[in-house]
Protein backbone atom coordinates (compact mmCIF):
# COMPACT_ATOMS: atom_id res chain seq x y z
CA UNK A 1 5.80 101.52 -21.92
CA UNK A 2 6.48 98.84 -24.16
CA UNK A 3 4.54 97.56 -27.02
CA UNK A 4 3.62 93.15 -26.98
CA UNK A 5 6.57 93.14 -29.57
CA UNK A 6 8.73 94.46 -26.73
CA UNK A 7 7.54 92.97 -23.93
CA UNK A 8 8.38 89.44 -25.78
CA UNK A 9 11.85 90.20 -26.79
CA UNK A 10 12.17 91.21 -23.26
CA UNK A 11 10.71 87.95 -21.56
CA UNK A 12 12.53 86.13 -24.29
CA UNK A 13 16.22 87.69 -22.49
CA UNK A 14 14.95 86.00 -19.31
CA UNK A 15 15.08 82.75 -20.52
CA UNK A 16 18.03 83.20 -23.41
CA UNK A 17 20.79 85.52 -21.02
CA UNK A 18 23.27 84.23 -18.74
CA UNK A 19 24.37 86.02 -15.87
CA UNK A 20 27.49 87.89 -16.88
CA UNK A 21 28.70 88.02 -13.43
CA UNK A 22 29.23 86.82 -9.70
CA UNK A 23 28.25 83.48 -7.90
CA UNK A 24 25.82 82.58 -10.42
CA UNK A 25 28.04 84.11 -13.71
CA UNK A 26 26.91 82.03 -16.57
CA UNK A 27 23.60 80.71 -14.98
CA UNK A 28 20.16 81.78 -17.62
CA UNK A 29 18.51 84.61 -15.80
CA UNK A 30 15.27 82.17 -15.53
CA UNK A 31 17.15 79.99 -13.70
CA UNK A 32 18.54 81.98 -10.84
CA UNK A 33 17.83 81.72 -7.44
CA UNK A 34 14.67 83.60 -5.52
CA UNK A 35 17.15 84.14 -2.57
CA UNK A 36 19.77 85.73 -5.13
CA UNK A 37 17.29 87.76 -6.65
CA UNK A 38 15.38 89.36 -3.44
CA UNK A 39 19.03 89.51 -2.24
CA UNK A 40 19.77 92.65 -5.56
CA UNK A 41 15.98 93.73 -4.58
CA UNK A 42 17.02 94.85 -1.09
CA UNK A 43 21.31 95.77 -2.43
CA UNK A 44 20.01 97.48 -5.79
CA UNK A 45 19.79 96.09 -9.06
CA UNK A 46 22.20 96.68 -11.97
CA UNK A 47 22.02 99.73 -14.08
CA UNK A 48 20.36 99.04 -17.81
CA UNK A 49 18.61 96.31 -19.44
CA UNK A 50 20.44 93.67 -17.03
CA UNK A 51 18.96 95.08 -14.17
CA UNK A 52 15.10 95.60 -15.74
CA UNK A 53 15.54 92.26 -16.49
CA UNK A 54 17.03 90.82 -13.50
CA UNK A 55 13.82 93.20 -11.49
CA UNK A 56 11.15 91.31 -14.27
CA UNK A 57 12.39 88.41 -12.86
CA UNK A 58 12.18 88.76 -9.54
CA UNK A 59 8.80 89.74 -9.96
CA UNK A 60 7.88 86.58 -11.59
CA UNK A 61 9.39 83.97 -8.91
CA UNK A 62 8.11 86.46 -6.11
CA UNK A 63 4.12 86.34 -7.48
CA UNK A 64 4.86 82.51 -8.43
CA UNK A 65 4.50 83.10 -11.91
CA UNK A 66 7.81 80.88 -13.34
CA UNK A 67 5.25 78.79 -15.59
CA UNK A 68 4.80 81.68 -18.15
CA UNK A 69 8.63 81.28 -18.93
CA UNK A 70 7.75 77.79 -19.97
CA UNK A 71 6.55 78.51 -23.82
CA UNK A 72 9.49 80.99 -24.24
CA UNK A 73 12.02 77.95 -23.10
CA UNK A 74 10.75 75.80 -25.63
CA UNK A 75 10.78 78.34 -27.97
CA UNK A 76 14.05 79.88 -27.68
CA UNK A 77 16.10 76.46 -27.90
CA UNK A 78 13.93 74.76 -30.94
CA UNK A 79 16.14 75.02 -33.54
């Protein structure tokens, strides 16, 4: 389980890492597709921290919950 410390770095990824691969390769994680993202729910997602994080986010767009990524956008590109 991880501690609020982690759990922001974490939801901080989804909104700072690109896709390192595929049809969406460069594309921020936040910004990818529902379609694309049920679509590695159903094949398997990755191995490792790109997959947890690829599996946060489909949980978010699947319970409609993009507008918590909004503070972490504006914070991540402020300076």
């Amino acid at each position: 389980m991880m501690d609020p410390q982690q759990q922001r770095e974490h939801m901080m990824l989804l909104v700072k890492m690109r896709m390192p691969f595929g049809k969406y390769k460069d594309r921020l994680l936040c910004d990818l597709p529902e379609p694309y993202l049920v679509w590695f729910k159903q094949k398997g997602f990755p191995k490792g921290k790109l997959g947890q994080l690829l599996e946060t986010m489909y949980e978010i767009k699947l319970n409609g919950l993009e507008k918590i990524l909004e503070p972490l956008k504006r914070d991540a590109f402020k300076s």
